[in-house]
C-alpha atoms as a PDB file:
ATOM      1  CA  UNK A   1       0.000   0.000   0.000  1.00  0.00           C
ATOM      2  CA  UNK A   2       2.912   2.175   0.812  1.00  0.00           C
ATOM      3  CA  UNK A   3       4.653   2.302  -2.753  1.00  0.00           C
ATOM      4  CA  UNK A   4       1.149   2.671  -4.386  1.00  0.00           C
ATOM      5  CA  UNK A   5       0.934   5.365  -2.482  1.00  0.00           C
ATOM      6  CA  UNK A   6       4.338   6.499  -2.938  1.00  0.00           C
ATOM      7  CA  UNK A   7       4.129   6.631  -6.963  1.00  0.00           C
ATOM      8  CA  UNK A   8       0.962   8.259  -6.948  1.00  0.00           C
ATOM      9  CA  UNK A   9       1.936  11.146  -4.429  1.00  0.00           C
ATOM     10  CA  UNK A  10       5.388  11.160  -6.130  1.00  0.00           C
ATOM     11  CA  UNK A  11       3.957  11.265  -9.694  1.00  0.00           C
ATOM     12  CA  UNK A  12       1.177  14.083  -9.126  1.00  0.00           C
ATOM     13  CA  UNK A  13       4.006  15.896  -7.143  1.00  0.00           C
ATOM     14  CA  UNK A  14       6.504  16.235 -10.137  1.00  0.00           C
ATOM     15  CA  UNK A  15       3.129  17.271 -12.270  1.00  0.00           C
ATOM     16  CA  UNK A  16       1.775  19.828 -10.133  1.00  0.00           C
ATOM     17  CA  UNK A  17       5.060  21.411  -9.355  1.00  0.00           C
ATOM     18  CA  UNK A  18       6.651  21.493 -12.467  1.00  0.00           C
ATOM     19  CA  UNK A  19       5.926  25.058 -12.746  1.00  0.00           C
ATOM     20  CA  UNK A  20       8.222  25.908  -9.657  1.00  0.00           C
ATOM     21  CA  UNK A  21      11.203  22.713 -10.719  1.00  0.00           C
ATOM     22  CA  UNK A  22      11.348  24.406 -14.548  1.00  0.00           C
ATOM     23  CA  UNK A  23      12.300  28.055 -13.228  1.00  0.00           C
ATOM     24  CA  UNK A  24      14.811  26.688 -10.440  1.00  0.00           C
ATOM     25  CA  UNK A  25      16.663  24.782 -12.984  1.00  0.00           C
ATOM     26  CA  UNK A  26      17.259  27.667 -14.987  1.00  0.00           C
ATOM     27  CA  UNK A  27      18.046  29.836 -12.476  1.00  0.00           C
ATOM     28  CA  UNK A  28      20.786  27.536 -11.346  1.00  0.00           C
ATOM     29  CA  UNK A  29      22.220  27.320 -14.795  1.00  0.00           C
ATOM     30  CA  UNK A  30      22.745  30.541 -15.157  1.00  0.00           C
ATOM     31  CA  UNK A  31      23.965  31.347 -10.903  1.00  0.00           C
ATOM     32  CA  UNK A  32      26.789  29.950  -8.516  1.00  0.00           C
ATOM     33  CA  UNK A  33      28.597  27.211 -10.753  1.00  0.00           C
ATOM     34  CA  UNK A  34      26.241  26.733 -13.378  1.00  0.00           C
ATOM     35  CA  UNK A  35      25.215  23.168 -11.934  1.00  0.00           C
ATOM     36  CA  UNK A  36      21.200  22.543 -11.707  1.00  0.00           C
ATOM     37  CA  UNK A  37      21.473  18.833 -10.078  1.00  0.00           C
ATOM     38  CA  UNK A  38      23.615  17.428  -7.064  1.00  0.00           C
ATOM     39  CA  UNK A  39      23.718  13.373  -7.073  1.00  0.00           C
ATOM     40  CA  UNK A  40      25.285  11.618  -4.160  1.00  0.00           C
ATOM     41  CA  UNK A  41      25.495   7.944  -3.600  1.00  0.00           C
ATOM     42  CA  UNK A  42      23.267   7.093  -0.203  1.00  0.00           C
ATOM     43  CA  UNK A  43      22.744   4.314   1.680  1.00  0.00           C
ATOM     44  CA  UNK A  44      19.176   1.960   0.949  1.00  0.00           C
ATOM     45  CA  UNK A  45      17.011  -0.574   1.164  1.00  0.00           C
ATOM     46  CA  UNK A  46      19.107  -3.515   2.030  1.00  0.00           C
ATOM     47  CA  UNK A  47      22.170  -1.523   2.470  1.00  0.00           C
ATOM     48  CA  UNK A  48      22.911  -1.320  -1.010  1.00  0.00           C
ATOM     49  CA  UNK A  49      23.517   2.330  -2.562  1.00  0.00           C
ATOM     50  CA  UNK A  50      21.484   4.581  -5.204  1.00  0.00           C
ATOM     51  CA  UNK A  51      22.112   8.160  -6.413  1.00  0.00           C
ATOM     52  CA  UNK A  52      19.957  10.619  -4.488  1.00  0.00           C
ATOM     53  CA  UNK A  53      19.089  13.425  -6.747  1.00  0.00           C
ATOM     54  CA  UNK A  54      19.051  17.012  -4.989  1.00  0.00           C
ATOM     55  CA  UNK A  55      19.250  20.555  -6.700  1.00  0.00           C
ATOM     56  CA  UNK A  56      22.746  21.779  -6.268  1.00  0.00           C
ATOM     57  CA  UNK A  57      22.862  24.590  -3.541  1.00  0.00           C
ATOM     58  CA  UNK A  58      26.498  24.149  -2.813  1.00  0.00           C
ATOM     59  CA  UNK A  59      30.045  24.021  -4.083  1.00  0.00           C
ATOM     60  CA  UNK A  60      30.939  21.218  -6.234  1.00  0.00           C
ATOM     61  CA  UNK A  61      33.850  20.358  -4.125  1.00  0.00           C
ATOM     62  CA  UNK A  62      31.934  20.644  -0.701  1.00  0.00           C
ATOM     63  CA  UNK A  63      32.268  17.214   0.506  1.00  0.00           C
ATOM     64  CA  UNK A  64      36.166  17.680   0.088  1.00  0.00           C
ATOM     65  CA  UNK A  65      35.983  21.197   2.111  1.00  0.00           C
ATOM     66  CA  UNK A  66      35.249  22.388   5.102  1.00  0.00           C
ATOM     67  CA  UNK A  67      33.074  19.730   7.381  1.00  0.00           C
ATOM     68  CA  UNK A  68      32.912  17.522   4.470  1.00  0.00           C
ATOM     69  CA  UNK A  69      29.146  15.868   4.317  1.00  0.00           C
ATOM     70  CA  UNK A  70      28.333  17.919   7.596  1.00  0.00           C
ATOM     71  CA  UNK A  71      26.702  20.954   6.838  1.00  0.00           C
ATOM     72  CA  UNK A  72      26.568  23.950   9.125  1.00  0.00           C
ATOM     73  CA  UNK A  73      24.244  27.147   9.608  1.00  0.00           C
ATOM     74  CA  UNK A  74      25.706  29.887   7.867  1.00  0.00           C
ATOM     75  CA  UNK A  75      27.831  27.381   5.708  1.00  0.00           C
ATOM     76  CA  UNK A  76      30.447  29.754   3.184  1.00  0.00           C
ATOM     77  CA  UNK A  77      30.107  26.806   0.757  1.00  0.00           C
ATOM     78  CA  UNK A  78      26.504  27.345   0.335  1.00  0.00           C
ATOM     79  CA  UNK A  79      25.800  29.077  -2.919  1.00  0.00           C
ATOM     80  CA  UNK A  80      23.655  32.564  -2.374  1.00  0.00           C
ATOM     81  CA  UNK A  81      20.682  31.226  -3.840  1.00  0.00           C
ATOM     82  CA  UNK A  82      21.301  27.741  -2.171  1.00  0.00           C
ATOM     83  CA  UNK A  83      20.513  29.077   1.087  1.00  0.00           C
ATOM     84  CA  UNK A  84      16.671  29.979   0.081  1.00  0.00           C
ATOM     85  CA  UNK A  85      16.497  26.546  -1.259  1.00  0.00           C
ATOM     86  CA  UNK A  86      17.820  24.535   1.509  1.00  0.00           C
ATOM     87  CA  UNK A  87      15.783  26.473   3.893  1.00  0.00           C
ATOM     88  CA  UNK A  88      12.321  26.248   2.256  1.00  0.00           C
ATOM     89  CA  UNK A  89      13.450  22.848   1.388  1.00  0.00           C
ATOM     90  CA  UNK A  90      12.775  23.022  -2.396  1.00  0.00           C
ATOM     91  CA  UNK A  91      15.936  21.612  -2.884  1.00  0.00           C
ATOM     92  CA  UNK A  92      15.027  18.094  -2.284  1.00  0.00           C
ATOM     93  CA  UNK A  93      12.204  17.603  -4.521  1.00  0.00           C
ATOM     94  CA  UNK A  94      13.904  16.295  -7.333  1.00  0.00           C
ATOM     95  CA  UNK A  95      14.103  13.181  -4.798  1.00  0.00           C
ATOM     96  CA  UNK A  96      10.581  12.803  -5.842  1.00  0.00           C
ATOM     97  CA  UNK A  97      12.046  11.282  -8.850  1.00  0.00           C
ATOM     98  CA  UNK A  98      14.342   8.752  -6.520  1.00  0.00           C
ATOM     99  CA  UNK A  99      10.648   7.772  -5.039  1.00  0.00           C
ATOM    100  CA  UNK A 100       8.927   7.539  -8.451  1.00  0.00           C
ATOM    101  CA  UNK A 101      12.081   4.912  -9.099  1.00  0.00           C
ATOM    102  CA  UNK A 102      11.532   2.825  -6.321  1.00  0.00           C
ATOM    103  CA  UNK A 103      14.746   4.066  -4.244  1.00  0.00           C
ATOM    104  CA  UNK A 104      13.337   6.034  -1.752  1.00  0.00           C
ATOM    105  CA  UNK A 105       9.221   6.165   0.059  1.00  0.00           C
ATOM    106  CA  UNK A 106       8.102   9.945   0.642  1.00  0.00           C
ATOM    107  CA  UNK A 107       8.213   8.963   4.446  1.00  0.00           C
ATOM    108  CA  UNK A 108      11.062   7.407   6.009  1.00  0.00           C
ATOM    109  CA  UNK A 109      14.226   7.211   7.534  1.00  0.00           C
ATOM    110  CA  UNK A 110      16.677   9.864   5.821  1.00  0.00           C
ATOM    111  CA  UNK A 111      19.208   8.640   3.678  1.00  0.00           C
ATOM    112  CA  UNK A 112      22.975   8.983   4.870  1.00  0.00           C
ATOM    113  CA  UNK A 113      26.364   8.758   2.981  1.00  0.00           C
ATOM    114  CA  UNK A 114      28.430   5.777   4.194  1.00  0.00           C
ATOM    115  CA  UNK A 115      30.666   8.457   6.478  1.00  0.00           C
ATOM    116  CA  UNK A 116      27.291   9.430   8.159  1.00  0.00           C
ATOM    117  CA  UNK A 117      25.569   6.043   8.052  1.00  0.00           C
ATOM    118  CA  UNK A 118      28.209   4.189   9.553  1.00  0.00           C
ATOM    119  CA  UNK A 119      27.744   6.701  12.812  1.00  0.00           C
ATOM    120  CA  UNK A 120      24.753   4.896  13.528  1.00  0.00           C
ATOM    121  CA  UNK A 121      24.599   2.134  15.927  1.00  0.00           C
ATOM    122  CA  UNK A 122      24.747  -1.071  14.640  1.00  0.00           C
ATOM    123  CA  UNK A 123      21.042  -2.053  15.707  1.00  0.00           C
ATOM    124  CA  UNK A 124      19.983   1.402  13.715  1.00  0.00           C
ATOM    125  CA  UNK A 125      22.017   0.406  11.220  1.00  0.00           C
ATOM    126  CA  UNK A 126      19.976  -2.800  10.532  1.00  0.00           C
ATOM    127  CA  UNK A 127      16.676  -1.654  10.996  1.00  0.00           C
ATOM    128  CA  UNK A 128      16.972   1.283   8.746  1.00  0.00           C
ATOM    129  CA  UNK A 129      17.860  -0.923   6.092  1.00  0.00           C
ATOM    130  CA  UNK A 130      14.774  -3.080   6.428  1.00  0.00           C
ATOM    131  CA  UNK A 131      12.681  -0.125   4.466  1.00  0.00           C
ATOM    132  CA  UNK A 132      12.697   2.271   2.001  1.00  0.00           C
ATOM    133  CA  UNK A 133      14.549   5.555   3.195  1.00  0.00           C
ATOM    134  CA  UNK A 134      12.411   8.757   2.751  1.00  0.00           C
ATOM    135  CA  UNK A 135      12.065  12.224   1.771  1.00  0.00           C
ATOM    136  CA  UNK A 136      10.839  12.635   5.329  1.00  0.00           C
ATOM    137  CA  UNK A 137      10.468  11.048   8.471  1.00  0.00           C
ATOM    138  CA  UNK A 138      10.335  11.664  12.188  1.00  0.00           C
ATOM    139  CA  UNK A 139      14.326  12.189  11.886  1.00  0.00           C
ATOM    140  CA  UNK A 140      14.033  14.853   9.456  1.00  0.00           C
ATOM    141  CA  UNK A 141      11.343  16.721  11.998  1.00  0.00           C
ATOM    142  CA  UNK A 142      12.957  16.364  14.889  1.00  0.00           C
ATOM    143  CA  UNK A 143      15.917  17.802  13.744  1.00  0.00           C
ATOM    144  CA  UNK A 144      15.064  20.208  10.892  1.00  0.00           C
ATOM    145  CA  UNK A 145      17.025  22.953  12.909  1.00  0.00           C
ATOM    146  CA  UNK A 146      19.771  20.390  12.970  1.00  0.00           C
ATOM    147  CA  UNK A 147      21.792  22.639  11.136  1.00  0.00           C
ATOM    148  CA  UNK A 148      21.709  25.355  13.859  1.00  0.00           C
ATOM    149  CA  UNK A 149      22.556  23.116  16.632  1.00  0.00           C
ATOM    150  CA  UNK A 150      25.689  21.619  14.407  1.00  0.00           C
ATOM    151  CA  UNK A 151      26.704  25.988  14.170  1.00  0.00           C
ATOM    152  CA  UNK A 152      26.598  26.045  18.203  1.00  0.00           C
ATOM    153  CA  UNK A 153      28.718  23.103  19.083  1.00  0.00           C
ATOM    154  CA  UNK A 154      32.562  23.750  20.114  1.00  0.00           C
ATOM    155  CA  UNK A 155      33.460  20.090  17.676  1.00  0.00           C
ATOM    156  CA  UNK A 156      30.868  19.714  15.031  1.00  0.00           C
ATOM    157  CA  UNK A 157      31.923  16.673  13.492  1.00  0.00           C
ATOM    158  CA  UNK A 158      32.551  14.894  16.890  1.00  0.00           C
ATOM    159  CA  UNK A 159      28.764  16.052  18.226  1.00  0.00           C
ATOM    160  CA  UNK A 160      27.334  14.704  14.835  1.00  0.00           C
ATOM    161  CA  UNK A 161      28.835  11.259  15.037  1.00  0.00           C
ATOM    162  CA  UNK A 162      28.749  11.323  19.283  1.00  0.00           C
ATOM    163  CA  UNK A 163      25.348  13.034  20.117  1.00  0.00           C
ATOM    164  CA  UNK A 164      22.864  13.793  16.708  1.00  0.00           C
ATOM    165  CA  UNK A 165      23.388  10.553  14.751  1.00  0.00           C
ATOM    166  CA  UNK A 166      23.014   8.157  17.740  1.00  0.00           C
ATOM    167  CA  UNK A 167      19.631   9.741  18.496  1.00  0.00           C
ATOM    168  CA  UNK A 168      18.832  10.010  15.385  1.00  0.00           C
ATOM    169  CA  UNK A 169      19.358   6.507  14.689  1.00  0.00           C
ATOM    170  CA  UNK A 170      16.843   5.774  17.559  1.00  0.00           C
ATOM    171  CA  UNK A 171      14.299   8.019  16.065  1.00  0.00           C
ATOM    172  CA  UNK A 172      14.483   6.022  12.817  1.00  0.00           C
ATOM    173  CA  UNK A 173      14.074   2.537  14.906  1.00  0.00           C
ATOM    174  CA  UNK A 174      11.075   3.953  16.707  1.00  0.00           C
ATOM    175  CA  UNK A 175       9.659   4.859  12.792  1.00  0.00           C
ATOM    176  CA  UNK A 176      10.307   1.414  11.721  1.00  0.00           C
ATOM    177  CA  UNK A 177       8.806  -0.483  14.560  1.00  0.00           C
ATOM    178  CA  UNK A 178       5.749   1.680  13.952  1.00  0.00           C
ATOM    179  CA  UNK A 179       5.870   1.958  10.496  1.00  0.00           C
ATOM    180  CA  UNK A 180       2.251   2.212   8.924  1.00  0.00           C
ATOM    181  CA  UNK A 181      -0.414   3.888   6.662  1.00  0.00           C
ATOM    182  CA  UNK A 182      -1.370   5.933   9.682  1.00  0.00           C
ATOM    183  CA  UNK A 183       1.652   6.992  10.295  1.00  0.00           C
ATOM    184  CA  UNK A 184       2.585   7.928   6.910  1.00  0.00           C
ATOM    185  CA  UNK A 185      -0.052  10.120   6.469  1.00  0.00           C
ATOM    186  CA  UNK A 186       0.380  11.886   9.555  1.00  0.00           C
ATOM    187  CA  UNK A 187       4.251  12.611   9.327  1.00  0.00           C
ATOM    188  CA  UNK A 188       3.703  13.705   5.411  1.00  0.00           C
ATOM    189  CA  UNK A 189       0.971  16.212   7.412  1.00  0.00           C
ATOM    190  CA  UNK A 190       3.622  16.882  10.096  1.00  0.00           C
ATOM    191  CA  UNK A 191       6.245  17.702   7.951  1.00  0.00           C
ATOM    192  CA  UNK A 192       4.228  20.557   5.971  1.00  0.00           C
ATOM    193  CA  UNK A 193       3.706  21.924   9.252  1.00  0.00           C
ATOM    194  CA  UNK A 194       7.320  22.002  10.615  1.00  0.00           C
ATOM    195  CA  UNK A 195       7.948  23.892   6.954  1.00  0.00           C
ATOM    196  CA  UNK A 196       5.838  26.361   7.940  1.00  0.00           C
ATOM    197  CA  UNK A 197       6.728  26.274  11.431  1.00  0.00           C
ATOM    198  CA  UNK A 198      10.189  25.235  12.121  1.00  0.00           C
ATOM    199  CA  UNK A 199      10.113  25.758  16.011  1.00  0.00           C
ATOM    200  CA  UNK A 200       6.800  23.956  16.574  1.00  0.00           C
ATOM    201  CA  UNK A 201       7.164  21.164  19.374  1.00  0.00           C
ATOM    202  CA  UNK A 202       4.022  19.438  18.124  1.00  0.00           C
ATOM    203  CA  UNK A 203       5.858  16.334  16.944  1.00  0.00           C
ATOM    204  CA  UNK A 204       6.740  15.877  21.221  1.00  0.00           C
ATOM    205  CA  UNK A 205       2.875  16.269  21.720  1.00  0.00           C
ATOM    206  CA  UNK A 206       1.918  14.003  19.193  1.00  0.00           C
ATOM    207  CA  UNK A 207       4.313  11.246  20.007  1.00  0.00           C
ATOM    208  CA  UNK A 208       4.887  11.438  23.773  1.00  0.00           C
ATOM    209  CA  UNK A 209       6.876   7.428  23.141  1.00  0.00           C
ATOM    210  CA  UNK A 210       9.829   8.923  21.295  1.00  0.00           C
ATOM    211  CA  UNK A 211      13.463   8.192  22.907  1.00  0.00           C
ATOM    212  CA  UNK A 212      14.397  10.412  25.278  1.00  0.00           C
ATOM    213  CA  UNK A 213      17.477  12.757  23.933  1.00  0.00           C
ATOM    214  CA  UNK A 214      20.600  12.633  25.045  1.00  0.00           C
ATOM    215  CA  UNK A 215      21.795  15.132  27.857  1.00  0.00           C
ATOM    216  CA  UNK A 216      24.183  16.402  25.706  1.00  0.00           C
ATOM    217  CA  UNK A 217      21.210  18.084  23.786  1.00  0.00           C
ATOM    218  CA  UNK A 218      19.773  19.779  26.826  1.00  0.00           C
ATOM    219  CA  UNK A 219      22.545  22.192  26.915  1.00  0.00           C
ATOM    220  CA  UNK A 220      20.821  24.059  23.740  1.00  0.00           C
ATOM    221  CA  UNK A 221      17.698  25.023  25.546  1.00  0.00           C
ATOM    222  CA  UNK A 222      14.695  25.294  22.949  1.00  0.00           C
ATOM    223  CA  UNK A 223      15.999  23.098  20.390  1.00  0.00           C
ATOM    224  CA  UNK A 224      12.847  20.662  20.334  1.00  0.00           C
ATOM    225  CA  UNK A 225      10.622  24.141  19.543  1.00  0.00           C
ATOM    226  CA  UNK A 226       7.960  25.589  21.775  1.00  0.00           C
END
C-alpha cells in the first residue's frame, strides 16, 4: 500500500510542481557554478547504494571542504541562492524522482552517505535498512534545525557522530517499529507543518513514546521548539 501510495503522491508531485522545478533549474544554470542537479550515492534498502538526486545549492567540491558531508548554519560553501532553497526545502524535490524509481518512500528514515551512516549504531544500522529511506520522516522533523545546533557546538563533526546521529538513529528505529499507513499520512501532514513552522514542538505532543534525547542536547535550551 505504501509504494502505491508512494508513486501516486510522487507522480502528481513532479506534475503539479513542475511550474516551480522548470524556473529553479534555470536559475541555477545561469547562478553559482552553473550546476542545476547534485547526485550523491546514499545508503538503501538492504544496504545497497542509489544516487539521491538534490538541486545543487552548494560548491561542487563541498564534501572535500570544510566539514565535508556535515553541513553547518551559515555554511560559506553554500551558494547565495542555495541558502533559500535549503531552507524552504525546495531543494530536495527532485528526490521525488528517486521515489517515483523505487529508491526512496516519501516517508522514512533519511538517507545517509556511508561516512554518516556508519555513525549509527549497529542495531539502527539494521533496521533502517529493512525499508525504504524517505524524503521525510520523524528524523528529518525532529531535527530540521539540525543545522543550527551543528553551528553552536565547540566540535561539530565529533557532536554529529557522538550526540545527533546516535539519536537520530533511535528516532528512525522507533519509525520502523511503527511503520504504517497511519503513520505515513500523519508525518507527510507533520512535515508541511514544521515547513511552515520550524520551532513547533508538536511532533513531542503528538508522540509522547519517542526516545528520550541525550543530555548532551539539553545544553541548547529550545531546540525541540515551543
Amino acid at each position: 500500500m505504501q509504494r502505491i501510495l508512494d508513486i501516486v503522491f510522487s507522480g502528481s508531485a513532479l506534475l503539479i510542481l513542475s511550474p516551480l522545478l522548470l524556473p529553479v533549474a534555470i536559475l541555477l544554470r545561469l547562478t553559482g557554478e552553473g550546476e542545476i542537479f547534485f547526485r550523491q550515492n546514499r545508503v538503501g534498502k538492504g544496504g545497497g547504494y542509489f544516487g539521491l538526486i538534490k538541486f545543487a545549492t552548494m560548491l561542487k567540491n563541498s564534501p572535500n571542504l570544510g566539514t565535508g558531508t556535515v553541513t553547518l548554519q551559515d555554511d560559506p560553501r553554500v551558494l547565495p541562492i542555495g541558502r533559500f532553497l535549503r531552507k524552504s526545502k525546495i531543494n530536495e524535490l527532485p528526490q521525488l524522482v528517486n521515489i517515483l524509481l523505487g529508491d526512496m518512500s516519501v516517508i522514512g528514515p533519511r538517507p545517509q552517505t556511508k561516512r554518516c551512516f556508519d555513525a549509527f549504531s549497529e542495531g539502527s544500522q539494521v533496521a533502517i535498512t529493512t525499508v525504504r529511506p524517505g524524503l521525510s520522516g520523524i528524523g528529518s522533523i525532529v531535527f530540521r534545525r539540525e543545522e543550527e545546533l551543528m553551528h553552536s557546538a565547540t566540535n561539530p563533526n565529533a557532536f554529529y557522530d557522538n550526540v545527533i546521529m546516535p539519536y537520530k538513529g533511535a528516532l528512525e528505529e522507533w519509525y520502523v517499529h511503527r511503520q504504517g499507513v497511519g503513520l505515513y499520512f500523519l508525518l507527510i501532514g507533520l512535515t508541511i507543518w514544521v515547513v511552515v513552522a520550524p520551532r513547533s514542538s508538536i511532533a513531542w505532543r503528538l508522540f509522547p513514546d519517542l526516545p528520550s534525547p541525550p543530555l548532551e542536547l539539553a545544553e541548547f535550551g529550545d531546540w525541540r521548539g515551543a
